[in-house]
PDB file of N, CA and C in Angstrom:
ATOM      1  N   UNK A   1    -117.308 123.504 -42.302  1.00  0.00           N
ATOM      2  CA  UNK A   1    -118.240 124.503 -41.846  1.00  0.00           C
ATOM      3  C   UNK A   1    -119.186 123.862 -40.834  1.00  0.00           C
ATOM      4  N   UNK A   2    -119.252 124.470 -39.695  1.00  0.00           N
ATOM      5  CA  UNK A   2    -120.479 124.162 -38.199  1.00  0.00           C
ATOM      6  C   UNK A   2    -121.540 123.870 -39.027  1.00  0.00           C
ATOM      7  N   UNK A   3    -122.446 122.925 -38.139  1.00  0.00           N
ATOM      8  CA  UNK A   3    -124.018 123.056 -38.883  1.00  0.00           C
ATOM      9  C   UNK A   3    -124.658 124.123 -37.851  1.00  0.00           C
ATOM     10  N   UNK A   4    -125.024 124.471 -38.744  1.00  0.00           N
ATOM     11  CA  UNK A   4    -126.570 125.923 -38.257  1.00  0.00           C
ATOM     12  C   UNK A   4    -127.336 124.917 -37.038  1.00  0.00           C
ATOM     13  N   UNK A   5    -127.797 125.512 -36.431  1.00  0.00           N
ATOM     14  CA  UNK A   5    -128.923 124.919 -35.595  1.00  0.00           C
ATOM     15  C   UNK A   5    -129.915 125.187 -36.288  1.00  0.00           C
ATOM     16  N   UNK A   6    -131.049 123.686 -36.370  1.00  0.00           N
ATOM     17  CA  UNK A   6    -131.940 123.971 -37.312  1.00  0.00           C
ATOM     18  C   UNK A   6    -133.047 124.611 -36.237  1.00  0.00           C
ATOM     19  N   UNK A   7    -133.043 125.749 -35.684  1.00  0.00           N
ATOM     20  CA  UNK A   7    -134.346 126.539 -34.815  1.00  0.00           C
ATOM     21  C   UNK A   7    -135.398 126.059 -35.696  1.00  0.00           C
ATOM     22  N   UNK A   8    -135.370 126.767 -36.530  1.00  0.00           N
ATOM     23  CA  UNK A   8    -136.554 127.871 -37.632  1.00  0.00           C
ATOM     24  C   UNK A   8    -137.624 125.539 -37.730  1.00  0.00           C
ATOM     25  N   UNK A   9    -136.736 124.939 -37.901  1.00  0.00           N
ATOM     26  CA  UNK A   9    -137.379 123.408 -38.437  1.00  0.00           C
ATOM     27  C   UNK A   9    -137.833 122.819 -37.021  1.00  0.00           C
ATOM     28  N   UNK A  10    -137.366 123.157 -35.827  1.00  0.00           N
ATOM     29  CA  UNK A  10    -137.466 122.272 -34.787  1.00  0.00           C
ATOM     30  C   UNK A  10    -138.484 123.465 -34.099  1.00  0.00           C
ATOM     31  N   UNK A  11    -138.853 124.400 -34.175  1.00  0.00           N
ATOM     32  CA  UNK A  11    -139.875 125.351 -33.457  1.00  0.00           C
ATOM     33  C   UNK A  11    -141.009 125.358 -34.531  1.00  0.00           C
ATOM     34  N   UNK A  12    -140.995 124.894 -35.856  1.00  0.00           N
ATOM     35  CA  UNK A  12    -142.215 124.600 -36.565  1.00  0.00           C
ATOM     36  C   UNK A  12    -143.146 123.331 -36.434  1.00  0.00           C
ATOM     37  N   UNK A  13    -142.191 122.764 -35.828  1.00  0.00           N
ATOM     38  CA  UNK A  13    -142.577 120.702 -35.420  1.00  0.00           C
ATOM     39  C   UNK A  13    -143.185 120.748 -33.882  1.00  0.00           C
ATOM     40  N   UNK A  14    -142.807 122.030 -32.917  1.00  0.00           N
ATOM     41  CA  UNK A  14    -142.880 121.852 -31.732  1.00  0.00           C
ATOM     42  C   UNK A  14    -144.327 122.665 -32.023  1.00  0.00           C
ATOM     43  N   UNK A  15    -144.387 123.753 -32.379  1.00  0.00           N
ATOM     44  CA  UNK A  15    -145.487 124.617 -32.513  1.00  0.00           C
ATOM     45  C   UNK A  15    -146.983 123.901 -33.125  1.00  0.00           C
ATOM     46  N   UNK A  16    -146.469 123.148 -34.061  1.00  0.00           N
ATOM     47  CA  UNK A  16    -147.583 122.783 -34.876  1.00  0.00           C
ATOM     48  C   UNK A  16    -147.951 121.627 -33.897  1.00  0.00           C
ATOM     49  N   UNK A  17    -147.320 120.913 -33.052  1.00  0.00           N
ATOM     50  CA  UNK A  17    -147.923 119.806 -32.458  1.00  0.00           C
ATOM     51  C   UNK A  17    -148.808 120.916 -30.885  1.00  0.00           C
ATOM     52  N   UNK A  18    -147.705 121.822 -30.599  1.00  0.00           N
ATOM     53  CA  UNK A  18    -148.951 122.519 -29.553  1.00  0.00           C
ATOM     54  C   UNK A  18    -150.259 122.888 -30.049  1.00  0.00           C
ATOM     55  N   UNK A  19    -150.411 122.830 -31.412  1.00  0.00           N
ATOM     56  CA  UNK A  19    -151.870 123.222 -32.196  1.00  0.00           C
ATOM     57  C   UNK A  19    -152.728 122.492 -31.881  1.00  0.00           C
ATOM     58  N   UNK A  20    -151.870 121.353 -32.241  1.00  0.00           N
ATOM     59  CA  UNK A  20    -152.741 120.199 -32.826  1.00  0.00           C
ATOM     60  C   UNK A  20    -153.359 119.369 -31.330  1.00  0.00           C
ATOM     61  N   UNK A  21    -152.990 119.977 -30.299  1.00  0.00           N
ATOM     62  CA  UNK A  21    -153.411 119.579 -29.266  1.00  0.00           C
ATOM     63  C   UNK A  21    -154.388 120.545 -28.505  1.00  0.00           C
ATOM     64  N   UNK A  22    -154.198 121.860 -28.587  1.00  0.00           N
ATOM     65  CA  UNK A  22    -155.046 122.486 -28.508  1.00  0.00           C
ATOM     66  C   UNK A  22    -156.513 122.481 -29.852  1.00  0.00           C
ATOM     67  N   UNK A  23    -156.207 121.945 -30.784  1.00  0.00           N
ATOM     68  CA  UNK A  23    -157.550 121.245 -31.494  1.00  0.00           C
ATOM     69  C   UNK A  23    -158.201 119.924 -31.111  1.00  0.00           C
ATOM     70  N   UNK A  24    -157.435 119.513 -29.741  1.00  0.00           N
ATOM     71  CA  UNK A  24    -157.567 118.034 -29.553  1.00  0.00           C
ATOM     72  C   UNK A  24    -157.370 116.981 -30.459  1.00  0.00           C
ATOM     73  N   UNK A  25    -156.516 117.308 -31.479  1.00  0.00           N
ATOM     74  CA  UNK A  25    -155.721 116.437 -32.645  1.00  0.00           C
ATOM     75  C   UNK A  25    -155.089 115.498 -32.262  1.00  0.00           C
ATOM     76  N   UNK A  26    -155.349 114.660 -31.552  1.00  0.00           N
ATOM     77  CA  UNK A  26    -154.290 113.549 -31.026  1.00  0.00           C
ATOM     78  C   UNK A  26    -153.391 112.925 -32.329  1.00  0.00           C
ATOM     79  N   UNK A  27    -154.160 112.510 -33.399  1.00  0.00           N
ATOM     80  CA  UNK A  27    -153.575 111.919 -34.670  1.00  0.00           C
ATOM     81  C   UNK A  27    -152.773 112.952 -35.037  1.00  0.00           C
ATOM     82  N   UNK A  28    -152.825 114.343 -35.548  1.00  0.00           N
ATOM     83  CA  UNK A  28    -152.102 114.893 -35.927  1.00  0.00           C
ATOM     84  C   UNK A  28    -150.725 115.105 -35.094  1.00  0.00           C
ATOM     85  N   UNK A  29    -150.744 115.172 -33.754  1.00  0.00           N
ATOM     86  CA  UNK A  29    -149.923 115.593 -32.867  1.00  0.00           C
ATOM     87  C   UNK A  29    -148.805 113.926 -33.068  1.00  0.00           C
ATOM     88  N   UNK A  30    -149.411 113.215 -32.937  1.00  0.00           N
ATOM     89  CA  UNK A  30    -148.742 111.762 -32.915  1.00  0.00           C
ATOM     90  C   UNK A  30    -147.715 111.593 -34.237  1.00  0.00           C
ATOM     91  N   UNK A  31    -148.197 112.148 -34.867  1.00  0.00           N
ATOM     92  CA  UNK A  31    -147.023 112.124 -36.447  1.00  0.00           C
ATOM     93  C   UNK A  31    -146.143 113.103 -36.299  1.00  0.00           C
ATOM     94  N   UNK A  32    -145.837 113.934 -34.876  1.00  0.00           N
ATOM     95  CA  UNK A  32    -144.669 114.602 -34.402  1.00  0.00           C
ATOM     96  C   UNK A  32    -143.646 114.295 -33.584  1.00  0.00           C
ATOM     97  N   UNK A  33    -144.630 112.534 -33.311  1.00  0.00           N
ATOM     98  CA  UNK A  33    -143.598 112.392 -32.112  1.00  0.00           C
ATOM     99  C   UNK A  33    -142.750 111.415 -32.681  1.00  0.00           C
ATOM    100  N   UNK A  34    -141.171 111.008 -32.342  1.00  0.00           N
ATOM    101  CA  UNK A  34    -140.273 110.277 -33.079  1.00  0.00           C
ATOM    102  C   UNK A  34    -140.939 108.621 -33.342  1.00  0.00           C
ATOM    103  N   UNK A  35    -140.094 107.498 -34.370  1.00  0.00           N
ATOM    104  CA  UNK A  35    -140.486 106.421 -33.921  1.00  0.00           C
ATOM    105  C   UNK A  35    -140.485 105.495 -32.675  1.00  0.00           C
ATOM    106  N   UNK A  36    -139.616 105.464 -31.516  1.00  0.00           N
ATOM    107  CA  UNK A  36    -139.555 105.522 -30.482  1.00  0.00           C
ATOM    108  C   UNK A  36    -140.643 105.643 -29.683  1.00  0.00           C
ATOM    109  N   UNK A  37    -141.369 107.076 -29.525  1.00  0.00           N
ATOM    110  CA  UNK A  37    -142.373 107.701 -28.952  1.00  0.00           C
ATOM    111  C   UNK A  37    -143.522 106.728 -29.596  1.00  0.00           C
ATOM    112  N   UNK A  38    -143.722 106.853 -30.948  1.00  0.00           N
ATOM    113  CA  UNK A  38    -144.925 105.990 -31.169  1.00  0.00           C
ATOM    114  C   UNK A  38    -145.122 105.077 -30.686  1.00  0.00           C
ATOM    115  N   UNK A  39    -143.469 104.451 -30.702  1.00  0.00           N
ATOM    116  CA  UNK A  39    -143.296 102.988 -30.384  1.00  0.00           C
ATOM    117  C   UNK A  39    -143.978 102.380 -28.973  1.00  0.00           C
ATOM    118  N   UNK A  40    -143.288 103.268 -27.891  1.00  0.00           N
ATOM    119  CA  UNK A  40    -144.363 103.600 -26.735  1.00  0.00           C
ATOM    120  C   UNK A  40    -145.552 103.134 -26.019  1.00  0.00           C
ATOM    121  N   UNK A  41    -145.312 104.254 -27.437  1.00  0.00           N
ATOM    122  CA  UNK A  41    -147.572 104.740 -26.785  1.00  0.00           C
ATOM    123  C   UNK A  41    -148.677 103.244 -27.910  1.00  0.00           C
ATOM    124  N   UNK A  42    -147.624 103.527 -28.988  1.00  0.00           N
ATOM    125  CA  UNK A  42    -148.618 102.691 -29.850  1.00  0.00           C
ATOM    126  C   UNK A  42    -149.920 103.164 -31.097  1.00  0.00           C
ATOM    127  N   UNK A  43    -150.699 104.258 -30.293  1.00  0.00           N
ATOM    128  CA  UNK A  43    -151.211 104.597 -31.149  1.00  0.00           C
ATOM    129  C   UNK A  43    -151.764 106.418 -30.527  1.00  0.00           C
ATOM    130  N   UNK A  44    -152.349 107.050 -31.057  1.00  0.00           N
ATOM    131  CA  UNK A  44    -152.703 107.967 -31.231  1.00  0.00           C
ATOM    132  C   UNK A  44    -154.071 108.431 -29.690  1.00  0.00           C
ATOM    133  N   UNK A  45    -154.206 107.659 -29.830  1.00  0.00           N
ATOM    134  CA  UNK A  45    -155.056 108.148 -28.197  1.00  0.00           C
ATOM    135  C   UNK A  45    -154.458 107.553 -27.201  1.00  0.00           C
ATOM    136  N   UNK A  46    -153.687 106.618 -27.019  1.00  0.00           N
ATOM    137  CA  UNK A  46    -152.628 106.433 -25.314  1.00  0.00           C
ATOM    138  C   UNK A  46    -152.000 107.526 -25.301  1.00  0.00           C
ATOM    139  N   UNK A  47    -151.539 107.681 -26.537  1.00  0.00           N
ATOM    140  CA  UNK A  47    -150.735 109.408 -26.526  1.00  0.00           C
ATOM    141  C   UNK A  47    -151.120 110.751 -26.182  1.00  0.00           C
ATOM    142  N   UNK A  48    -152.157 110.782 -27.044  1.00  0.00           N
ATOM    143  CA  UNK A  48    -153.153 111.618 -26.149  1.00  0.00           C
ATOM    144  C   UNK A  48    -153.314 111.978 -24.736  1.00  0.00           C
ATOM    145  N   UNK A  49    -154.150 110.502 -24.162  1.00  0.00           N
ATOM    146  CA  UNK A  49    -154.240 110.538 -23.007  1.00  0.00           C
ATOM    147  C   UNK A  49    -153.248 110.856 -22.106  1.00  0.00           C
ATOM    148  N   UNK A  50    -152.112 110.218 -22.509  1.00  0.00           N
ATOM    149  CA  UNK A  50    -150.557 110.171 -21.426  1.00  0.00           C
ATOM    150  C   UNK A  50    -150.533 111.952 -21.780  1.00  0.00           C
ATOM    151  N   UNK A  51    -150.253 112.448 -22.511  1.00  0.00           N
ATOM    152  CA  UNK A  51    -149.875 114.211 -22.528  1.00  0.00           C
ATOM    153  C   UNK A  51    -151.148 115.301 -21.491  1.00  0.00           C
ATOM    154  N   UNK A  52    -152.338 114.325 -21.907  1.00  0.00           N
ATOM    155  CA  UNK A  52    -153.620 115.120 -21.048  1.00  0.00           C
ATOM    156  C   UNK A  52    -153.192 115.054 -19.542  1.00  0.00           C
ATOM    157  N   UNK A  53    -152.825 114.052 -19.367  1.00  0.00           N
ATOM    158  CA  UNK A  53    -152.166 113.527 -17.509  1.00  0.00           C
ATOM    159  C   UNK A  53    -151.593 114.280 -17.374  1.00  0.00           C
ATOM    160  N   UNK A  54    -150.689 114.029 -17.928  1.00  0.00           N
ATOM    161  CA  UNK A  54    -148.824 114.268 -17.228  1.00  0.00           C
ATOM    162  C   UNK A  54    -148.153 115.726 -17.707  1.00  0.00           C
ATOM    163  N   UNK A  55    -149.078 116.200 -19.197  1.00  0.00           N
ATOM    164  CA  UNK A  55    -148.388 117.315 -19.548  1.00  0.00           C
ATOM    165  C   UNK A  55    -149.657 118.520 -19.641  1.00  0.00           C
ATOM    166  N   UNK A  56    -150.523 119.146 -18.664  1.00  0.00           N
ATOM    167  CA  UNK A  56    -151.870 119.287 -18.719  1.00  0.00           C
ATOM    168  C   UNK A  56    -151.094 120.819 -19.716  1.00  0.00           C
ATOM    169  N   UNK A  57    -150.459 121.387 -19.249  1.00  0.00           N
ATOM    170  CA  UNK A  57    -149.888 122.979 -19.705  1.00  0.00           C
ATOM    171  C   UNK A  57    -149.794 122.555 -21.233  1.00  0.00           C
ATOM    172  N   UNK A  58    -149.500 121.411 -21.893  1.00  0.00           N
ATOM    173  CA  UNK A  58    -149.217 121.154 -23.502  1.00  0.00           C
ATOM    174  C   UNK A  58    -150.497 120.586 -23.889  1.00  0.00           C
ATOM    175  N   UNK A  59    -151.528 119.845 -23.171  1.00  0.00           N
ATOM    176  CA  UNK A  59    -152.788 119.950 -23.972  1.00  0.00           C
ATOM    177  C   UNK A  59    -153.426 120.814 -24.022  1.00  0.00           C
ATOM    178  N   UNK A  60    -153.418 121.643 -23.285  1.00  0.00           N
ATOM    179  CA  UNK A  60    -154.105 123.064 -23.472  1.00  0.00           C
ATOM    180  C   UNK A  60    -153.308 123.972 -22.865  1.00  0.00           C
ATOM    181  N   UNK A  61    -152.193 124.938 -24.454  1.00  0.00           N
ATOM    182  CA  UNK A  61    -151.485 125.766 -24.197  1.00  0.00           C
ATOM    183  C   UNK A  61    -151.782 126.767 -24.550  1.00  0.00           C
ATOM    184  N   UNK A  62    -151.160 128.064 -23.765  1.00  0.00           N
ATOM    185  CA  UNK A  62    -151.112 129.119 -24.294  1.00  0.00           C
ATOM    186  C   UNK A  62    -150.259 129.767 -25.139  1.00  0.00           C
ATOM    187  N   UNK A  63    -149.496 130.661 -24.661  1.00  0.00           N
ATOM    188  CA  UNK A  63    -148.499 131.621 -25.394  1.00  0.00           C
ATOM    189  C   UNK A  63    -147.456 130.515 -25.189  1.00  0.00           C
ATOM    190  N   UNK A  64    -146.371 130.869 -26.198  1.00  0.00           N
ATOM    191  CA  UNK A  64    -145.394 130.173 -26.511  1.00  0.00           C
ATOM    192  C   UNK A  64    -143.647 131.244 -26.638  1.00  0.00           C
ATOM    193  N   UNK A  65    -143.041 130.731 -26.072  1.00  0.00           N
ATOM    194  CA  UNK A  65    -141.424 131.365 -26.311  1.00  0.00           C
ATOM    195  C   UNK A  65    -140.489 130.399 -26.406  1.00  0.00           C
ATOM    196  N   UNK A  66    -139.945 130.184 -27.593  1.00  0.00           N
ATOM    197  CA  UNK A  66    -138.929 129.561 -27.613  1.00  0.00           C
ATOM    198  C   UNK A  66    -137.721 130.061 -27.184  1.00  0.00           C
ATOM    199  N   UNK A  67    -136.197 129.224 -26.463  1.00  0.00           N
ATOM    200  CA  UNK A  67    -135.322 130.236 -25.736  1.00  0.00           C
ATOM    201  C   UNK A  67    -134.388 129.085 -26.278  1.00  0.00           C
ATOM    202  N   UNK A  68    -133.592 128.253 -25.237  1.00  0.00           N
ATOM    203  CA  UNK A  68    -131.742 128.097 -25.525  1.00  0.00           C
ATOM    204  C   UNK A  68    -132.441 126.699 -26.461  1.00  0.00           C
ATOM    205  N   UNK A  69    -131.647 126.651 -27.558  1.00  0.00           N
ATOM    206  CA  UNK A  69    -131.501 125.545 -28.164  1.00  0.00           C
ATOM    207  C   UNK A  69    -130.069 124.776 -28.179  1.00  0.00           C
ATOM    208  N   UNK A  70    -129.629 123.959 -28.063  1.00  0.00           N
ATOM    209  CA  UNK A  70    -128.403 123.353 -28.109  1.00  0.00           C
ATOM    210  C   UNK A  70    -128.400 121.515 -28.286  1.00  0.00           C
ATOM    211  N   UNK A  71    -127.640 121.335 -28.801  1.00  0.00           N
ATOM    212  CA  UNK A  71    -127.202 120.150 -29.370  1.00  0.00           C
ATOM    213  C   UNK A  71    -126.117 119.164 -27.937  1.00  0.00           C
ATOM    214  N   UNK A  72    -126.517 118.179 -27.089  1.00  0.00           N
ATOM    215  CA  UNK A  72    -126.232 117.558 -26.446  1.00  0.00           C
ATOM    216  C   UNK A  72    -126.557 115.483 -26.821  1.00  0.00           C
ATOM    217  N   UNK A  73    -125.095 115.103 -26.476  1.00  0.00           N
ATOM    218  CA  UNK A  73    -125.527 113.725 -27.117  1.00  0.00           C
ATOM    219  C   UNK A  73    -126.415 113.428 -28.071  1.00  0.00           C
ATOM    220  N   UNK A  74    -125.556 114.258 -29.310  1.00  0.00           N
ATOM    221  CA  UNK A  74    -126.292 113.838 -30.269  1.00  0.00           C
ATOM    222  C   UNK A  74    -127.955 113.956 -30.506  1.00  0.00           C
ATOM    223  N   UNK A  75    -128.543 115.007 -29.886  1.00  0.00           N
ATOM    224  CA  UNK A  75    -129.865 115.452 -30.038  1.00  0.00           C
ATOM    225  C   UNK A  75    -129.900 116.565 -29.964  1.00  0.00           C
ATOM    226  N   UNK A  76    -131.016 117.641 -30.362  1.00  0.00           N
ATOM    227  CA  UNK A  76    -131.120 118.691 -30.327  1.00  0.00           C
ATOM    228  C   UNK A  76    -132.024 119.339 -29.451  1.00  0.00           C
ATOM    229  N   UNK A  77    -131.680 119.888 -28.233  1.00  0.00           N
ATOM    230  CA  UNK A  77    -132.513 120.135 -26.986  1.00  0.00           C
ATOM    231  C   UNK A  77    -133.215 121.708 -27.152  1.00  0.00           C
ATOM    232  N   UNK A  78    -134.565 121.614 -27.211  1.00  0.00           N
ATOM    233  CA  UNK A  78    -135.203 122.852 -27.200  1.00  0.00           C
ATOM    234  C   UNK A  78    -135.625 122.877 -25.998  1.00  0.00           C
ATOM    235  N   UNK A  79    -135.591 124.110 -25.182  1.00  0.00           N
ATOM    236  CA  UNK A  79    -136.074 124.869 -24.057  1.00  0.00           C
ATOM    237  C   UNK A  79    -137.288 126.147 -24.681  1.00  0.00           C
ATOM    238  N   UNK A  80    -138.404 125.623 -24.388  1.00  0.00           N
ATOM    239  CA  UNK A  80    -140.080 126.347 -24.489  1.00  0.00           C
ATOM    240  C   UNK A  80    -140.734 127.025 -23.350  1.00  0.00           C
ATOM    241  N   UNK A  81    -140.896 127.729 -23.660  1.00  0.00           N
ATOM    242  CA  UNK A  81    -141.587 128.199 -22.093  1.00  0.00           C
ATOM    243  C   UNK A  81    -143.503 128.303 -22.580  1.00  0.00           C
ATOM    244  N   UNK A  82    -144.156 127.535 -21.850  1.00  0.00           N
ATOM    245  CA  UNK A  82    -145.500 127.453 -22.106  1.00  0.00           C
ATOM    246  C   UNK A  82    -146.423 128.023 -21.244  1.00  0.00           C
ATOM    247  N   UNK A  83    -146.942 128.671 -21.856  1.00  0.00           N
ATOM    248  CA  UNK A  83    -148.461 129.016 -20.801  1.00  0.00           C
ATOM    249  C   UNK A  83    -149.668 128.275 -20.550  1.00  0.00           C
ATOM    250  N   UNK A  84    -149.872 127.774 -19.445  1.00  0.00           N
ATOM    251  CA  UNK A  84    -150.969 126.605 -19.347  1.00  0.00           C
ATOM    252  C   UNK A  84    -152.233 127.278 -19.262  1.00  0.00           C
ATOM    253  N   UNK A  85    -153.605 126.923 -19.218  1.00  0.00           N
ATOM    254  CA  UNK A  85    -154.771 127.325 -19.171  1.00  0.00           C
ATOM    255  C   UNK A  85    -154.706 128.514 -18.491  1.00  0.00           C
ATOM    256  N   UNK A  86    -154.539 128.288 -17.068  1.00  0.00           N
ATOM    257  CA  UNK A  86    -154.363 128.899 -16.202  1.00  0.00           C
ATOM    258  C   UNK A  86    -153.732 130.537 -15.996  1.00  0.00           C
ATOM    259  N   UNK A  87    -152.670 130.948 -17.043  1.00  0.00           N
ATOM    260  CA  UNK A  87    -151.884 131.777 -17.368  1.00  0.00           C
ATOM    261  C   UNK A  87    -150.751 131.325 -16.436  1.00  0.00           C
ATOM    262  N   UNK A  88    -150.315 130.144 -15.992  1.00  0.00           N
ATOM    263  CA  UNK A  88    -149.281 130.202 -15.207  1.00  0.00           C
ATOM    264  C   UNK A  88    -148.252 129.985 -16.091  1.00  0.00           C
ATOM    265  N   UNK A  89    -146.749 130.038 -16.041  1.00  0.00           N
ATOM    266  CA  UNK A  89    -145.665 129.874 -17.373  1.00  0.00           C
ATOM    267  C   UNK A  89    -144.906 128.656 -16.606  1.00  0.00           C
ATOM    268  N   UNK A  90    -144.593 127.596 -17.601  1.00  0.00           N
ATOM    269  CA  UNK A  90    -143.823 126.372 -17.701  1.00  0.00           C
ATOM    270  C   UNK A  90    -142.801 126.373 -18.564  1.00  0.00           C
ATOM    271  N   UNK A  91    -141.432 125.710 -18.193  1.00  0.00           N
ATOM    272  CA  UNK A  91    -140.527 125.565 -19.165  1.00  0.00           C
ATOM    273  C   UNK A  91    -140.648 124.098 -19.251  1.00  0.00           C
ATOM    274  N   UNK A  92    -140.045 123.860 -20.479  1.00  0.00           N
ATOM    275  CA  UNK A  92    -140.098 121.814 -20.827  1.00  0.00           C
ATOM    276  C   UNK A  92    -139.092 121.951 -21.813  1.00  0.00           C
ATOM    277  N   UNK A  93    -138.427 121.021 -21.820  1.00  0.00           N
ATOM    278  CA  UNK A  93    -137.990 120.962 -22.998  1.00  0.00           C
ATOM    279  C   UNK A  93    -137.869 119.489 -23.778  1.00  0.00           C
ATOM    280  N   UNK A  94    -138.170 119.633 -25.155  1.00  0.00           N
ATOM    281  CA  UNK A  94    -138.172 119.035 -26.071  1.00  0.00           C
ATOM    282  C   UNK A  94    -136.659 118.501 -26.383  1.00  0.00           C
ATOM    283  N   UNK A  95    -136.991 117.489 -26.711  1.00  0.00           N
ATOM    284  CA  UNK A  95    -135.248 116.339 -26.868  1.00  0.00           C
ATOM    285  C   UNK A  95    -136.167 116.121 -28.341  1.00  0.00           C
ATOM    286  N   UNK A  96    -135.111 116.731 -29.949  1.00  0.00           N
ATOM    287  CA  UNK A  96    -135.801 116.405 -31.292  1.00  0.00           C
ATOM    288  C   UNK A  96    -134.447 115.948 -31.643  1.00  0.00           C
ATOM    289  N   UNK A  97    -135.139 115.254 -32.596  1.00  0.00           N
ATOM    290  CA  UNK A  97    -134.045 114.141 -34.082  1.00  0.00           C
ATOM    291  C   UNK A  97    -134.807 114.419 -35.214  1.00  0.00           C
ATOM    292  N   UNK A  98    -133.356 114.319 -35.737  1.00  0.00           N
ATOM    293  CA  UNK A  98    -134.387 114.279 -37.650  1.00  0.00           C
ATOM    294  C   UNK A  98    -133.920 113.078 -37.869  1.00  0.00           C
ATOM    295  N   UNK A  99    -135.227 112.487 -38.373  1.00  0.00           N
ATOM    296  CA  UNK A  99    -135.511 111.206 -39.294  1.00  0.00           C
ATOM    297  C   UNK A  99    -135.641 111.220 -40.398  1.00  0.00           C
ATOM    298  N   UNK A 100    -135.452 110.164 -41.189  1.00  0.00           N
ATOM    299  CA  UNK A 100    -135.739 110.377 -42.787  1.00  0.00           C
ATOM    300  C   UNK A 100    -137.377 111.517 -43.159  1.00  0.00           C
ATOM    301  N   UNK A 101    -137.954 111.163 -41.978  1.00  0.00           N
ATOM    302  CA  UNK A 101    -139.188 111.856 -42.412  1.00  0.00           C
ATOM    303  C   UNK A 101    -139.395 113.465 -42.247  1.00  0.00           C
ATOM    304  N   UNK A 102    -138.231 113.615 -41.124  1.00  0.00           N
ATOM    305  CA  UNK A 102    -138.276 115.274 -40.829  1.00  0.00           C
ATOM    306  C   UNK A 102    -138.113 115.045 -39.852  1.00  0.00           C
ATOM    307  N   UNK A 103    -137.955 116.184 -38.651  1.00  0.00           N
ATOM    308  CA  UNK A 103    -137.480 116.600 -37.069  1.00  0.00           C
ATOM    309  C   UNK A 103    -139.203 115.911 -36.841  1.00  0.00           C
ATOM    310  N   UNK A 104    -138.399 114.894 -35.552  1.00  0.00           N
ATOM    311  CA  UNK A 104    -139.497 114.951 -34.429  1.00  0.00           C
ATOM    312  C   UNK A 104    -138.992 114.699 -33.155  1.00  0.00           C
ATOM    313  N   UNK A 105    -139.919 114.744 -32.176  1.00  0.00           N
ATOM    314  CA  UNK A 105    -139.940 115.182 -30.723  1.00  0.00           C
ATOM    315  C   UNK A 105    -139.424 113.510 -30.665  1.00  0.00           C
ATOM    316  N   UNK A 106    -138.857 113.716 -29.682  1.00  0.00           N
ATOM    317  CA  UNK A 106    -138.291 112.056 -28.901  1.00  0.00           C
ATOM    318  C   UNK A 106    -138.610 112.118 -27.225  1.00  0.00           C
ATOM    319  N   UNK A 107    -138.882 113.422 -27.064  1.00  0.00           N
ATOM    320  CA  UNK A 107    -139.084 112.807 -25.542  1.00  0.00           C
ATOM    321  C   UNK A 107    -139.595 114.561 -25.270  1.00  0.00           C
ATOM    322  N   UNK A 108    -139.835 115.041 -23.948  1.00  0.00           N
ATOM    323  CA  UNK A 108    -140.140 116.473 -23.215  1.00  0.00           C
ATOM    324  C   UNK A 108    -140.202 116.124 -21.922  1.00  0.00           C
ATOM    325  N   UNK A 109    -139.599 116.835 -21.440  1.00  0.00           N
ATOM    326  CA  UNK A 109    -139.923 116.950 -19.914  1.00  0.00           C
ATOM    327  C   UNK A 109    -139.984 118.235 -19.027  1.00  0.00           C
ATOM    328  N   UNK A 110    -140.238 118.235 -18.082  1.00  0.00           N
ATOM    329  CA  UNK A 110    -141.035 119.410 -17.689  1.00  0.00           C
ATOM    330  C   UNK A 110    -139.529 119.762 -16.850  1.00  0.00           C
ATOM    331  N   UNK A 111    -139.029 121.480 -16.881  1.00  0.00           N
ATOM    332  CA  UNK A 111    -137.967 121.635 -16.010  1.00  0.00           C
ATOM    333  C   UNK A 111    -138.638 122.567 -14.561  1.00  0.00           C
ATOM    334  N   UNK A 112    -137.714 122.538 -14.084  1.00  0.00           N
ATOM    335  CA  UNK A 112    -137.972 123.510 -12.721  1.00  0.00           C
ATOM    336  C   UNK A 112    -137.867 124.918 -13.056  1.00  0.00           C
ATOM    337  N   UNK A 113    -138.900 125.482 -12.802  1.00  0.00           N
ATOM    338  CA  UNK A 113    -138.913 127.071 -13.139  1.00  0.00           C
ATOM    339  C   UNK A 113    -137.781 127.508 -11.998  1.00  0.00           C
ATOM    340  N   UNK A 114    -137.410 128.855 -12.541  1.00  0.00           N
ATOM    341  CA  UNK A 114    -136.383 129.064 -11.845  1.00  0.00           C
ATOM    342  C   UNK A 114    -136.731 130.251 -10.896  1.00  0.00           C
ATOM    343  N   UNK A 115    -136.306 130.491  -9.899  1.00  0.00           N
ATOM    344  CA  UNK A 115    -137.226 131.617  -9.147  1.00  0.00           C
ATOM    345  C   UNK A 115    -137.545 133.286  -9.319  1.00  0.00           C
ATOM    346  N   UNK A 116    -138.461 133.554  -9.687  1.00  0.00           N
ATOM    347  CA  UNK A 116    -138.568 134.458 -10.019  1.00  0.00           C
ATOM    348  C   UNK A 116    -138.206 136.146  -8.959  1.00  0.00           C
ATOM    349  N   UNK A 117    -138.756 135.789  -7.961  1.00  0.00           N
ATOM    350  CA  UNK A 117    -138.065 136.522  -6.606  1.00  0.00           C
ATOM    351  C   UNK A 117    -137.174 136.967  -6.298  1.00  0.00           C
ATOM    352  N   UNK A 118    -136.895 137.987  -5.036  1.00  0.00           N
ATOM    353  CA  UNK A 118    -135.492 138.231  -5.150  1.00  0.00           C
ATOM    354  C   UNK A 118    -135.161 137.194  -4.030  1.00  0.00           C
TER     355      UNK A 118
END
């Protein structure tokens, strides 16, 4: 029997860390990201900081839609579409693994919106 795509587990890990950043939770948000990611950053405010830079739409997000999920090399790729301060909409997607501890984020990157125009 296929495995299910775990949505419902990998949009509760993604969601709760957009919280926790919109509370300015850096610690909380950091226990979402894989060991890898910690490995990284190190601790809980480089992490911070690096997402405040580079990912301004995920430290302070808005509305949220989750869309294609799929399983590539062995990871499970979520596609999010985020609303930044601004109301402008971003897609990113999340690269998650489950670890003994539960699904976490291993990486995100920001994709190219696609044109909305005719």
């Amino acid at each position: 029997m296929a495995q299910d795509a775990p949505a419902d587990a990998i949009a509760a890990v993604i969601s709760d860390q957009l919280a926790n950043f919109n509370e300015r939770d850096a610690n909380a948000a950091f226990e979402h990201a894989s060991p890898t990611i910690q490995g990284i950053f190190g601790n809980a405010a480089n992490f911070g900081m690096m997402v405040q830079r580079g990912y301004p739409m995920v430290w302070t997000n808005g509305s949220t839609r989750f869309l294609d999920l799929e399983m590539r090399r062995g990871a499970w790729f979520q596609t999010v579409q985020i609303e930044d301060a601004q109301g402008v909409f971003h897609l990113l997607e999340y690269k998650m693994i489950e670890t003994p501890d539960g699904w976490r984020i291993d990486g995100v990157r920001i994709l190219p919106n696609p044109d909305l125009g005719v």
